[in-house]
Protein backbone atom coordinates (compact mmCIF):
# COMPACT_ATOMS: atom_id res chain seq x y z
CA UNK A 1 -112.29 -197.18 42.67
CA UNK A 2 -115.23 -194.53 42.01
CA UNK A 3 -116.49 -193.99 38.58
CA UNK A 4 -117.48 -190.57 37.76
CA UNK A 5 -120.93 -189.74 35.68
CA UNK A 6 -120.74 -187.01 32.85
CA UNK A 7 -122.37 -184.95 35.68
CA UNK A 8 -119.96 -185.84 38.33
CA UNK A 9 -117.29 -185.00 36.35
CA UNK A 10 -118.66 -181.48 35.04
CA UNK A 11 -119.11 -181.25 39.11
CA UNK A 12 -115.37 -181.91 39.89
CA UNK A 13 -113.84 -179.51 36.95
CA UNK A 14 -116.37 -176.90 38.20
CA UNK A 15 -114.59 -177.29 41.75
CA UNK A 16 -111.35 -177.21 39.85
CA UNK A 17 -111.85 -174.32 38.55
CA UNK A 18 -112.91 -172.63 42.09
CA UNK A 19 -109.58 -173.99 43.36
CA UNK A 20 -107.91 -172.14 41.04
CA UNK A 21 -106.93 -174.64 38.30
CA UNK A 22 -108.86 -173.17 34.72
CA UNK A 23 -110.45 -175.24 32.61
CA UNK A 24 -107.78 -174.44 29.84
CA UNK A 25 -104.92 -175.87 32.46
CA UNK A 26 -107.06 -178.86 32.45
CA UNK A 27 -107.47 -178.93 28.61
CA UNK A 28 -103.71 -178.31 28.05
CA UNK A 29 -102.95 -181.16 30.77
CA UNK A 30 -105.40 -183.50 29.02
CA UNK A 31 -103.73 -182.95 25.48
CA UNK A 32 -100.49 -183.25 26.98
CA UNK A 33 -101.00 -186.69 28.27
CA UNK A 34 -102.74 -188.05 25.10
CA UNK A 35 -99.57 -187.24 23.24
CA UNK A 36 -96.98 -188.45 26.36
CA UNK A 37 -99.20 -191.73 27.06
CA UNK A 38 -98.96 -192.38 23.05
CA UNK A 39 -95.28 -192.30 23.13
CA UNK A 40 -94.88 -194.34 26.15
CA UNK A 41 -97.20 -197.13 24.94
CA UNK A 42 -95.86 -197.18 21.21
CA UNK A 43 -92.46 -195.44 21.03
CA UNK A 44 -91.64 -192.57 18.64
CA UNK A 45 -93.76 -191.28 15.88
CA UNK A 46 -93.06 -194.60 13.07
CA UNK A 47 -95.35 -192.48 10.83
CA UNK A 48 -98.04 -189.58 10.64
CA UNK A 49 -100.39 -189.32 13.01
CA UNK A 50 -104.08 -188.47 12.49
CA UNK A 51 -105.80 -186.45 15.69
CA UNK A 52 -109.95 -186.51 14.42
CA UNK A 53 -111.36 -183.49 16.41
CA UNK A 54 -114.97 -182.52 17.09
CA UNK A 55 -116.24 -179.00 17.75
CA UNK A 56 -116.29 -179.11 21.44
CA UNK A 57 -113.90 -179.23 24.50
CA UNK A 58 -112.76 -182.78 23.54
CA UNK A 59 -111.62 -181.52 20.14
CA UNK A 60 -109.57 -178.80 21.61
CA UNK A 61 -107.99 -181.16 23.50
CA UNK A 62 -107.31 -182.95 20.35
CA UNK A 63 -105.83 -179.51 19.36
CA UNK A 64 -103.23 -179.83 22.12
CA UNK A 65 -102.24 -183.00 21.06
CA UNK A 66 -101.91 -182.16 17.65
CA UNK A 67 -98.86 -179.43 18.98
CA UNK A 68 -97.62 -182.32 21.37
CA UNK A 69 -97.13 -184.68 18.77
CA UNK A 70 -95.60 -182.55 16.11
CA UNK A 71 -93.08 -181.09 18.90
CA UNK A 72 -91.79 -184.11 18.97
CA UNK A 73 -91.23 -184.61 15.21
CA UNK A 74 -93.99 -186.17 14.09
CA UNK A 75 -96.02 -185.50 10.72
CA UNK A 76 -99.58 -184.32 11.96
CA UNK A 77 -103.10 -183.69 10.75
CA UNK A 78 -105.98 -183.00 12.59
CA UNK A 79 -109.37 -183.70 10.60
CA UNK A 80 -112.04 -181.84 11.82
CA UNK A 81 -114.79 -184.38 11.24
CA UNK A 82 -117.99 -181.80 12.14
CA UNK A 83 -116.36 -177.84 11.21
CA UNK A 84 -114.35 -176.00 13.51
CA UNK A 85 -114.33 -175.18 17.14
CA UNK A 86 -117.61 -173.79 18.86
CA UNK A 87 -116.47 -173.31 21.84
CA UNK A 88 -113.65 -170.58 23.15
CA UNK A 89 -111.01 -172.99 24.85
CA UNK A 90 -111.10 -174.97 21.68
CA UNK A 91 -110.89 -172.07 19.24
CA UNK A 92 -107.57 -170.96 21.81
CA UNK A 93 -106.38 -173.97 21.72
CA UNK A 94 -107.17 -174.65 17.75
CA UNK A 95 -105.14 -171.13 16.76
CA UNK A 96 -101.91 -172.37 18.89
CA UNK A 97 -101.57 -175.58 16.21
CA UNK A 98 -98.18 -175.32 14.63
CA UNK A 99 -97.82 -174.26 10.50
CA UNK A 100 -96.24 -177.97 10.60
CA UNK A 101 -100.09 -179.19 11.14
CA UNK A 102 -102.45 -180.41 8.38
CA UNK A 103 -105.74 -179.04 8.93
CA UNK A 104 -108.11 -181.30 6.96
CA UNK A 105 -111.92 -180.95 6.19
CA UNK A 106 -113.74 -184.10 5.22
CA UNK A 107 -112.86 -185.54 1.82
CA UNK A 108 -110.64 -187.41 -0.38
CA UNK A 109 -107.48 -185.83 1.28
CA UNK A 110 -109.05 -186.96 4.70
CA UNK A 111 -109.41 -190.39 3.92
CA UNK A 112 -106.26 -190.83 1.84
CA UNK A 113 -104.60 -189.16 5.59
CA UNK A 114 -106.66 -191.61 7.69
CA UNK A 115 -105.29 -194.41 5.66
CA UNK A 116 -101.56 -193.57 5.75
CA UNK A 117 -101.12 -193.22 9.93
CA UNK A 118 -99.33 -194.67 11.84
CA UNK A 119 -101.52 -193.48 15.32
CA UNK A 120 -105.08 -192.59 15.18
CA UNK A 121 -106.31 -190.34 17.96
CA UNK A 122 -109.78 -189.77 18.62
CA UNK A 123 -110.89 -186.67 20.44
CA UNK A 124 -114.57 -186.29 18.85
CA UNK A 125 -117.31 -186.62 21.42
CA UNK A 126 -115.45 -187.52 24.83
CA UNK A 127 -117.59 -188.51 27.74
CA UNK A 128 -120.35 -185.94 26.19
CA UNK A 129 -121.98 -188.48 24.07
CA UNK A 130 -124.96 -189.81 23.69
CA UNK A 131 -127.57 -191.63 21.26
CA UNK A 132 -125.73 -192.91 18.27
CA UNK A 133 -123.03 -191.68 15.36
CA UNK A 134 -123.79 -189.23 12.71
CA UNK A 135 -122.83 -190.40 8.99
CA UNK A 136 -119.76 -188.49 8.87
CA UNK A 137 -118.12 -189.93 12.45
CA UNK A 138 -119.41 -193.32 11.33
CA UNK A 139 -117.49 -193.66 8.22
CA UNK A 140 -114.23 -192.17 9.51
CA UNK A 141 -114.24 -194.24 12.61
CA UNK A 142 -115.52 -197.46 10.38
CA UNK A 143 -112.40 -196.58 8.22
CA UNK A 144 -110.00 -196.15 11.37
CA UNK A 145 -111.02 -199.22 12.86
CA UNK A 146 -110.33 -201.10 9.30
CA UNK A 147 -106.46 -200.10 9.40
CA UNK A 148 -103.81 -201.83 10.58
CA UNK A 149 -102.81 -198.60 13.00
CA UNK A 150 -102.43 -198.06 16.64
CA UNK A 151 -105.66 -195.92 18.26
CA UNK A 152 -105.75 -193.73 21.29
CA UNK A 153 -108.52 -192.85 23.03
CA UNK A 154 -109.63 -189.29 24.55
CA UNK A 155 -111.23 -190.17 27.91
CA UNK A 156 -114.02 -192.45 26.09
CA UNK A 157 -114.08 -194.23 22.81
CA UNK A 158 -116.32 -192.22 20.17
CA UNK A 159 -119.79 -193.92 19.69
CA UNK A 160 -119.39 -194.91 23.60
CA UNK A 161 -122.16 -193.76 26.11
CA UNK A 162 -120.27 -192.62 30.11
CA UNK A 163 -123.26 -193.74 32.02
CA UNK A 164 -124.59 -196.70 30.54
CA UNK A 165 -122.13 -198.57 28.44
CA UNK A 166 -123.72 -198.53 25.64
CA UNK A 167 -121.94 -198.27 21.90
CA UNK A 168 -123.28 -196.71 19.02
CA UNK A 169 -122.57 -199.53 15.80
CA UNK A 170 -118.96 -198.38 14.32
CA UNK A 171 -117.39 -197.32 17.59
CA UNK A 172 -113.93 -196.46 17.55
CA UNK A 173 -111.83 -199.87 18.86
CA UNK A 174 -109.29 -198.55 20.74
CA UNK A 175 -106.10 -199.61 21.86
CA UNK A 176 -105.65 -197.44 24.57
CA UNK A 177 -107.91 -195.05 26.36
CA UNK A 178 -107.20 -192.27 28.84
CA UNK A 179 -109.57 -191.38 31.49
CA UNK A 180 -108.66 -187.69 32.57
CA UNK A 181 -108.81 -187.47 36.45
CA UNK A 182 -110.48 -190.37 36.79
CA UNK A 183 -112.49 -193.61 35.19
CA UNK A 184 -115.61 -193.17 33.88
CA UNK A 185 -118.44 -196.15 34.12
CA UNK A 186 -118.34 -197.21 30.15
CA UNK A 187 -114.58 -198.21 31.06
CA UNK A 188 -115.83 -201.15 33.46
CA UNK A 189 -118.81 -201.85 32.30
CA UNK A 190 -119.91 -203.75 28.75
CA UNK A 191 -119.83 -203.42 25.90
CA UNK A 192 -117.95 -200.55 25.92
CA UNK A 193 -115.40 -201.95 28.59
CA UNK A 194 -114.62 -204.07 25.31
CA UNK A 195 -113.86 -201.18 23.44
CA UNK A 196 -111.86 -198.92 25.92
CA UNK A 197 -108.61 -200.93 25.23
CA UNK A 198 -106.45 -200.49 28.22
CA UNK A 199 -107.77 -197.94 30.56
CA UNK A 200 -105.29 -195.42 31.91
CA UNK A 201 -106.04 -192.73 34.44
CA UNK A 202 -104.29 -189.77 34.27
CA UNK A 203 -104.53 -186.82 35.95
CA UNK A 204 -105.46 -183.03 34.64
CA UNK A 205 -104.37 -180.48 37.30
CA UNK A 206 -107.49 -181.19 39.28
CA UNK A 207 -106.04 -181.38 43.12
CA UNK A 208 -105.86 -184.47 44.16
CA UNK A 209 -107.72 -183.83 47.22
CA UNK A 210 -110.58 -182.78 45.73
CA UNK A 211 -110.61 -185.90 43.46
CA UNK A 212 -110.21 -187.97 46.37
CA UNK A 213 -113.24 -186.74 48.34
CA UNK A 214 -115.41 -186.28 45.15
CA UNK A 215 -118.80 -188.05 45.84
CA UNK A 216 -120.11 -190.68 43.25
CA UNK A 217 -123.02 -192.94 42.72
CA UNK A 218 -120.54 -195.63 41.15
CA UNK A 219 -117.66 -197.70 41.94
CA UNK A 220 -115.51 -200.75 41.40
CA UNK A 221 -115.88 -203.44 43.89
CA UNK A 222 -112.29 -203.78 45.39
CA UNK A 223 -111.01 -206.27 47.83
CA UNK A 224 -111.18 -203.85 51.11
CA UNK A 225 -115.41 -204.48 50.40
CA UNK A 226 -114.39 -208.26 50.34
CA UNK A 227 -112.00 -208.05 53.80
CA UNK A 228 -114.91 -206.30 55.49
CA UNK A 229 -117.28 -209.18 54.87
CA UNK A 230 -114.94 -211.62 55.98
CA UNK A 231 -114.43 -210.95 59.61
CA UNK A 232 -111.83 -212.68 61.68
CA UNK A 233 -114.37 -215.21 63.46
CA UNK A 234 -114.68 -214.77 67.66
CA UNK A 235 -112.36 -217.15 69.92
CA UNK A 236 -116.04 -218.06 71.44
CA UNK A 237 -117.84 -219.04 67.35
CA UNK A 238 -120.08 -221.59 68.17
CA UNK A 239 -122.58 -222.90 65.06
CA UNK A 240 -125.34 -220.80 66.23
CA UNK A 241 -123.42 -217.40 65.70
CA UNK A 242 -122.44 -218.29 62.54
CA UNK A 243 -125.57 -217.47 60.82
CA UNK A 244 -128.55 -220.13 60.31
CA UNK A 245 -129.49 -219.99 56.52
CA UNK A 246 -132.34 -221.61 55.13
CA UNK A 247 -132.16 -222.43 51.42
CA UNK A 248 -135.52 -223.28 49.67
CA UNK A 249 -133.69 -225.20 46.34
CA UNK A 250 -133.60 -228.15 44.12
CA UNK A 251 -136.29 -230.69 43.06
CA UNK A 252 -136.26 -233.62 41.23
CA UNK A 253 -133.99 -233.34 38.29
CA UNK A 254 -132.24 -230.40 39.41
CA UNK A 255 -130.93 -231.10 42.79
CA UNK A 256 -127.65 -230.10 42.03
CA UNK A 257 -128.64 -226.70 41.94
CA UNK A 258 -129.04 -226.82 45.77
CA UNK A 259 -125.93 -229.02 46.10
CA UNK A 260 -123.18 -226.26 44.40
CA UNK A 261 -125.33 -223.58 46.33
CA UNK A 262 -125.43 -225.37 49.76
CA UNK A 263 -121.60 -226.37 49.69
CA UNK A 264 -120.87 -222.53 48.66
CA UNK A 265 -122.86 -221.21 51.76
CA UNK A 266 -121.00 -223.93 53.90
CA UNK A 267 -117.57 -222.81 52.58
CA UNK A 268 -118.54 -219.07 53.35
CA UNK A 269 -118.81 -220.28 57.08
CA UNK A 270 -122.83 -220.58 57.58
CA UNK A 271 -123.00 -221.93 61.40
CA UNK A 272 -125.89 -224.01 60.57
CA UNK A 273 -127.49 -225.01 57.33
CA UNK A 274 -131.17 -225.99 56.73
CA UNK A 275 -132.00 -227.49 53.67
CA UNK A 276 -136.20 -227.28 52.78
CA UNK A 277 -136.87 -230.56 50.27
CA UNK A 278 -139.13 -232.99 49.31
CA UNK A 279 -139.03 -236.36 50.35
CA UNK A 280 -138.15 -237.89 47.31
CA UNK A 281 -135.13 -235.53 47.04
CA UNK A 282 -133.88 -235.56 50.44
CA UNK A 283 -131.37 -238.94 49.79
CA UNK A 284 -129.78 -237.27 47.09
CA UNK A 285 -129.29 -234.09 48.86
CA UNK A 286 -128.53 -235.72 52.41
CA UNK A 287 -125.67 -237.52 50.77
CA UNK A 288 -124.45 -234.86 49.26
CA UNK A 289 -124.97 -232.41 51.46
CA UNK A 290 -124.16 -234.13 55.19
CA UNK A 291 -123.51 -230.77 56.99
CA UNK A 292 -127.27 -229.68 56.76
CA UNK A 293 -130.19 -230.49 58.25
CA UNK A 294 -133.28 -230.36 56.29
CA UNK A 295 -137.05 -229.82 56.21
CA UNK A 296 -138.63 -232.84 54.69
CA UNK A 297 -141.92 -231.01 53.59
CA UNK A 298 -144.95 -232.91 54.93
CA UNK A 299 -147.18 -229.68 55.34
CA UNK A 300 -147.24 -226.00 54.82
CA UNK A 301 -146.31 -225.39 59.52
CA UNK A 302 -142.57 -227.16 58.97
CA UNK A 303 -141.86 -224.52 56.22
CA UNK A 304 -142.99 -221.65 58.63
CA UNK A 305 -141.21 -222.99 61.41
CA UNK A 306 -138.19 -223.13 59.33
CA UNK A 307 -138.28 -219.68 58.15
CA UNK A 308 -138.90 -218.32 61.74
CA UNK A 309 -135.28 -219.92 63.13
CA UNK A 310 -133.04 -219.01 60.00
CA UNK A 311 -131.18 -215.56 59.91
CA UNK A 312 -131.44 -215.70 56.28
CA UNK A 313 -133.27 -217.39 53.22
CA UNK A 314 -132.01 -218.31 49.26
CA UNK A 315 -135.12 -219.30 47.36
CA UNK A 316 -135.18 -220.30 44.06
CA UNK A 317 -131.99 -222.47 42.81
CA UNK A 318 -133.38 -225.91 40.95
CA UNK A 319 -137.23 -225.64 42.09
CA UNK A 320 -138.21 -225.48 38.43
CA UNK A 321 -141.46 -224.96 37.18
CA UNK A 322 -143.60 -226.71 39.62
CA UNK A 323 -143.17 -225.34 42.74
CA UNK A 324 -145.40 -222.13 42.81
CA UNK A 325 -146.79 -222.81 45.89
CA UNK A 326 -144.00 -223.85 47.27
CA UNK A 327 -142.08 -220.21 46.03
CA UNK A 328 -145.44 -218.14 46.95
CA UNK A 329 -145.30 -219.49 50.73
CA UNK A 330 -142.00 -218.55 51.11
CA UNK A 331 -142.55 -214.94 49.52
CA UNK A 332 -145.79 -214.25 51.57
CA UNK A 333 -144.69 -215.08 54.94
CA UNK A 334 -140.14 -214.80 54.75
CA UNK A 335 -139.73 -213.38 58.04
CA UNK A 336 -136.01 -212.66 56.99
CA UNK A 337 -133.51 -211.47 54.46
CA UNK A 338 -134.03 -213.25 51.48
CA UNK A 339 -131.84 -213.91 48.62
CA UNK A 340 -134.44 -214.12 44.96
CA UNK A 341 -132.59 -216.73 42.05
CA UNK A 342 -132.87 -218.08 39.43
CA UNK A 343 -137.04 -220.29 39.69
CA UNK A 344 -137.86 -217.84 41.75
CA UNK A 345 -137.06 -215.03 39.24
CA UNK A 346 -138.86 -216.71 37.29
CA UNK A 347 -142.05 -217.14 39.12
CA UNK A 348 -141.95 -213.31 39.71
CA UNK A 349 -142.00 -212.75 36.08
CA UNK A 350 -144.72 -215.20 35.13
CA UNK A 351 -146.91 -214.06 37.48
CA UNK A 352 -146.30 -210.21 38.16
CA UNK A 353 -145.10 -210.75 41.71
CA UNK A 354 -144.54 -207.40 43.19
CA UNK A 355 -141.00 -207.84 44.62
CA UNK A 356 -141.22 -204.14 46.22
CA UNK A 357 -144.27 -205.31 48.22
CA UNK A 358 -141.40 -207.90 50.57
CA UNK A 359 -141.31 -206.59 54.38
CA UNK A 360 -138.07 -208.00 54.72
CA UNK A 361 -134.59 -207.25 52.77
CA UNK A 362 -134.20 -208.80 50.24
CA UNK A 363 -131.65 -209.49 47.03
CA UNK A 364 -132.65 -210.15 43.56
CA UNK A 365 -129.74 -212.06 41.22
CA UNK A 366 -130.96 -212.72 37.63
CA UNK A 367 -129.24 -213.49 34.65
CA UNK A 368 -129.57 -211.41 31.20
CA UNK A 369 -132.50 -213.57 30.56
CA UNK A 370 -134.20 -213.05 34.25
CA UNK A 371 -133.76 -209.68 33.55
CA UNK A 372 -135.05 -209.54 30.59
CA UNK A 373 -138.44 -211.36 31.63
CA UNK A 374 -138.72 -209.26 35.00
CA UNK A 375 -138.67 -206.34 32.77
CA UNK A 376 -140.04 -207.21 29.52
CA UNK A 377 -137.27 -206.47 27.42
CA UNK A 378 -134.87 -208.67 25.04
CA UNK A 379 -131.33 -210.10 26.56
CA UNK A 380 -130.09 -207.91 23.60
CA UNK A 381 -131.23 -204.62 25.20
CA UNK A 382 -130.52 -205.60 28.78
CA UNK A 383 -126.82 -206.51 27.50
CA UNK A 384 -126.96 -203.09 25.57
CA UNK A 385 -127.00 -201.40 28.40
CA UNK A 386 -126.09 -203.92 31.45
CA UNK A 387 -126.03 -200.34 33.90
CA UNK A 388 -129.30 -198.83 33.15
CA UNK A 389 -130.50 -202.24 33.31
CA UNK A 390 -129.51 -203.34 37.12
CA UNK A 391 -130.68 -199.44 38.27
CA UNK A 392 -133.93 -200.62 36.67
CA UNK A 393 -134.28 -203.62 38.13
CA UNK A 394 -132.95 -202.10 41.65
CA UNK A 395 -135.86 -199.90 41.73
CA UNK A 396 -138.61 -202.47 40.31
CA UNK A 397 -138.00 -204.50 43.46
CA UNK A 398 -136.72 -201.78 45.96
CA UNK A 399 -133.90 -203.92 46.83
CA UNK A 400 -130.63 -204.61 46.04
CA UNK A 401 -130.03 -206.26 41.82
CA UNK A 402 -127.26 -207.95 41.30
CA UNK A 403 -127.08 -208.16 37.46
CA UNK A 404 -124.79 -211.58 36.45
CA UNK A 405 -122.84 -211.29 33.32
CA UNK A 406 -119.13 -210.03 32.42
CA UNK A 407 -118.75 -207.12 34.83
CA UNK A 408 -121.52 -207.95 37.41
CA UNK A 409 -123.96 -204.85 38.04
CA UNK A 410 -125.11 -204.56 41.90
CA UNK A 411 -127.32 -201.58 42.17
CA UNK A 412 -129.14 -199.67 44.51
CA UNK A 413 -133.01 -198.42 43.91
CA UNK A 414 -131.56 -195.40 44.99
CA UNK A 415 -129.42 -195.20 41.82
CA UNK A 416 -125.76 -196.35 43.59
CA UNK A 417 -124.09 -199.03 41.70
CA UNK A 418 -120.76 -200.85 42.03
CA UNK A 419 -119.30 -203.09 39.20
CA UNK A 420 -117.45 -206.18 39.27
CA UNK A 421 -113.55 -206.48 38.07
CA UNK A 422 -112.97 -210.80 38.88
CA UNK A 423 -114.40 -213.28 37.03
CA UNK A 424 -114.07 -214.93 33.53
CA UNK A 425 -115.67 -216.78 30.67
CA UNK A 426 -115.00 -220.14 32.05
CA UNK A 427 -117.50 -219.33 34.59
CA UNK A 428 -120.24 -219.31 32.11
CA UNK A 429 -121.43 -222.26 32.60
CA UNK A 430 -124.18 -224.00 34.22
CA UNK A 431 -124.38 -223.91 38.27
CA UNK A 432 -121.87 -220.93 38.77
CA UNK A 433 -125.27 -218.74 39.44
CA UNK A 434 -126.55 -221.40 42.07
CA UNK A 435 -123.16 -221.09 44.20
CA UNK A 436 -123.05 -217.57 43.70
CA UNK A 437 -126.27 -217.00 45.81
CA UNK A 438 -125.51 -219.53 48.31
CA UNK A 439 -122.49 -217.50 48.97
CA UNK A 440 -124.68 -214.01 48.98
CA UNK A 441 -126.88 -216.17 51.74
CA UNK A 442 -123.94 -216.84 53.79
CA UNK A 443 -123.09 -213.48 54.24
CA UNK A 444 -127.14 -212.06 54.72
CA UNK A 445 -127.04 -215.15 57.21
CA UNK A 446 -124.31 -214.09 59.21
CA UNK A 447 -125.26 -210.17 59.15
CA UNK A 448 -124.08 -208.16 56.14
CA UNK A 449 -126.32 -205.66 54.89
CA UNK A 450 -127.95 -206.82 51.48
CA UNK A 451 -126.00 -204.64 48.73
CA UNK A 452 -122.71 -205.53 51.14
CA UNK A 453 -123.52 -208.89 50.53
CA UNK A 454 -124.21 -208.96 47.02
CA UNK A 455 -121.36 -207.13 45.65
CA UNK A 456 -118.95 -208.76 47.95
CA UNK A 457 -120.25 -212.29 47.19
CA UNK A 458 -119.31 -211.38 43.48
CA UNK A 459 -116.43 -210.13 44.16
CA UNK A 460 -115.14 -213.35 45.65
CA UNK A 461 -117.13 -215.98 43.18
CA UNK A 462 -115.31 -214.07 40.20
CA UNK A 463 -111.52 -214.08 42.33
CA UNK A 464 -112.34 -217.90 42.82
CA UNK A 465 -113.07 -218.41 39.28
CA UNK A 466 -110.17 -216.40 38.13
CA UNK A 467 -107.85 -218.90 40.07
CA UNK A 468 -109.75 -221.95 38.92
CA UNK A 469 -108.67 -220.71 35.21
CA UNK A 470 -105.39 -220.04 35.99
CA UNK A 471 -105.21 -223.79 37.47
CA UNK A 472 -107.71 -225.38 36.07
CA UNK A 473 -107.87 -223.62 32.34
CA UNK A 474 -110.67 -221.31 31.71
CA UNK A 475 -112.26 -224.43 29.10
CA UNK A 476 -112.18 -226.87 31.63
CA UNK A 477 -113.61 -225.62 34.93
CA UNK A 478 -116.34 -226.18 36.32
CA UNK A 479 -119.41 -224.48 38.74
CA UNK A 480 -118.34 -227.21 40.92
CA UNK A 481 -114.34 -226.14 41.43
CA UNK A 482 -115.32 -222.50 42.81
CA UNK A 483 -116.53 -223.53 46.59
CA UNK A 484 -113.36 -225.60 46.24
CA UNK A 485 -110.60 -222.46 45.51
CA UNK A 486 -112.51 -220.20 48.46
CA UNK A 487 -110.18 -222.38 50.99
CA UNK A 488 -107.00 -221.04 49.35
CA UNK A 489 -108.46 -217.59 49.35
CA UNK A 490 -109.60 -217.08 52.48
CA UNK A 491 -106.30 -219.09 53.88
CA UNK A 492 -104.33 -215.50 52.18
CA UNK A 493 -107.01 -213.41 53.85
CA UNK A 494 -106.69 -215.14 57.49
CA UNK A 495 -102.85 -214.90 56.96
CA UNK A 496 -102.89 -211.00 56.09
């Protein structure tokens, strides 16, 4: 599903227009299904409805609304939160309102409205803002949030940011949202996803055709992106065209790390796995692991060798803090695509690493708090703003980011970005990272291009976790379940 930018969207109304649709069609369409979507979600007016307006575009289709709604019997006041309409569609659209319509100024009367409706709809700033609230918007849409009404949307929330996600404090909390023509990033991305409500796309008069081809820099992951990862395998498969994936993971104390990762690469069908280790590891991992071979490291040529016959590398799952030589070996001489995690995040950060410098492809996966150190911010701002955030960290090292986190971020340095839909909080826990990027390994291993990889690895981690909570209960899952539910899954794909 593409997400359109403010831009984007200005961009497909200005085509619109040139295919003969005007913008006031698309303004009277808009209003139109604010008012139809209300009654289908909530019935008939049960009380007065309150449409808050702002002075631009989105308030006139606020206007239209307004007309809707009393049409169809119900009491109606529009409260025009910031003066009257500035622009012409909204001042047309503002003089058809109906005697019937309150037309209220803020004040007592305003307030004494706000906290007698029945529906709330909020037409103030639309996919135009930016920054945060003004005083005025913030108290109304404090109040609004307070009641015990129902609260409709205009395209975006007011106090929500299109492009980033971001919320100004007091944000309206809506119920329901409608995304005219089509759905906007800050629906699928947190924390505004949280306050969209339900999301419901409806259309404008904008030709479907023209929405259909309409280029844009963002979309959801869907499951075509996972089919075309998951080829059917040749009649002639043999281990070494299955991909040969080296993963450098695990020491002592943490070698389960490489354990949930390892098994998730060998569910993802990796031909052959190699497992680099030391010595006093390798019995835990060997017994846990019995599919792989490993690299017992004895010397700095073994490691090299390694690297040379895998199609593919994960570095970074379990190694901890003591393995800097170990991580700067494999970052100065990976001879292929390499998947970045977790310790070796980590290492980056500490010690300035300049991931753009890698010759070879490569995937970076942190967490909020990777993120946060790789680009010296707090998890609170990289959460504020999870979008800007993976773009960021796309372009810092000139590879695919895979942001983790509600509504994983996979971005492009070139500023293309596709979010996440599966996945829940029972994943958040311990380990789900780790057999995340052993599955993003399989599929580097066995030939999918990096950002392919990424976003298609999360897209089937979060549909395995989804099923583990519907079987397992979101509370009770664990890391460990998720390698287990890919069999069911890909037993549906291989039978569709």
């Amino acid at each position: 599903m593409k997400l359109f930018s403010k831009t984007e969207m200005q961009s497909l109304e200005s085509e619109g227009v040139h295919a003969g649709v005007s913008l006031w069609e698309m303004m009277a369409g808009a209003g139109a299904q604010l008012a139809r979507a209300a009654i289908d979600k909530w019935g008939q007016p049960k009380g007065p409805a309150v449409v808050l307006c702002g002075k631009g575009n989105n308030g006139g289709d606020g206007f239209v609304c307004a007309r809707e709604l009393a049409e169809l019997g119900a009491e109606c006041a529009v409260l025009l939160l910031h003066g009257g309409p500035n622009t012409d569609l909204a001042a047309a659209a503002f003089a058809r309102l109906p005697p019937s319509v309150k037309v209220l100024s803020p004040g007592a009367e305003a307030e004494a409205a706000l906290m007698g409706a029945w529906l709330v709809v909020d037409c103030l700033f639309g996919f135009g803002f930016r920054g945060e609230l003004d005083r005025i918007s913030t108290g109304y849409l404090r109040l609004a949030n307070s009641l015990p009404c129902h609260r409709i949307a205009a395209d975006l929330p007011s106090g929500a940011e299109c492009d980033t996600g971001r919320v100004s404090p007091d944000t309206l909390r809506a119920e329901l949202t409608i995304a005219f023509t089509g759905a906007k990033p800050a629906h699928e991305s947190y924390p505004a996803k949280e306050y969209c409500g339900q999301v419901r796309i409806c259309p404008v008069g904008i030709p479907p055709e023209l929405v259909s081809k309409a280029g844009t820099s963002g979309e959801v992951t869907g499951s075509e992106h996972l089919r075309a990862l998951l080829r059917p395998l040749d009649v002639q498969a043999h281990k070494g065209s299955q991909g040969r994936l080296l993963m450098v993971c695990g020491s002592w104390g943490m070698a389960g790390a490489c354990v949930m990762a390892a098994r998730a690469a060998l569910r993802c069908g990796v031909g052959l796995l190699d497992i680099v280790c030391e010595e006093r590891v390798y019995p835990l991992l060997a017994g846990a692991v019995p599919e792989a071979v490993f690299t017992v490291l004895d010397g700095p040529d073994r490691l090299f060798g390694s690297l040379k016959a895998a199609n593919a590398c994960v570095l970074g799952c379990g190694l901890g803090n003591g393995q800097e030589s170990l991580i700067r070996q494999v970052l100065g001489c990976c001879p292929v695509p390499l998947v970045i995690d977790a310790d070796g995040l980590n290492f980056c950060a500490r010690t300035g690493f300049d991931l753009s410098a890698l010759p070879v492809p490569h995937v970076i996966t942190p967490h909020p708090g990777e993120a946060a150190r790789l680009l010296s911010r707090s998890v609170a701002e990289i959460q504020a703003g999870r979008i800007p955030a993976a773009l960021e960290l796309a372009k810092l090292s000139d590879g695919p980011a895979l942001l983790k986190g509600a509504a994983t971020v996979t971005a492009r340095p070139d500023g293309r970005f596709a979010i996440n839909p599966t996945g829940n909080p029972g994943m958040a826990k311990g380990g789900s990272g780790d057999v995340l990027a052993g599955m993003i390994g399989a599929f580097l291993s066995q030939g999918a291009e990096p950002f392919e990889a990424a976003r298609g690895a999360a897209y089937l981690h979060g549909l395995a976790g989804d099923r583990c909570r519907d079987r397992l209960s979101a509370r009770g899952m664990l890391p460990t379940d998720l390698s287990s539910e890919l069999l069911e899954i890909f037993k549906d794909f291989e039978r569709d």
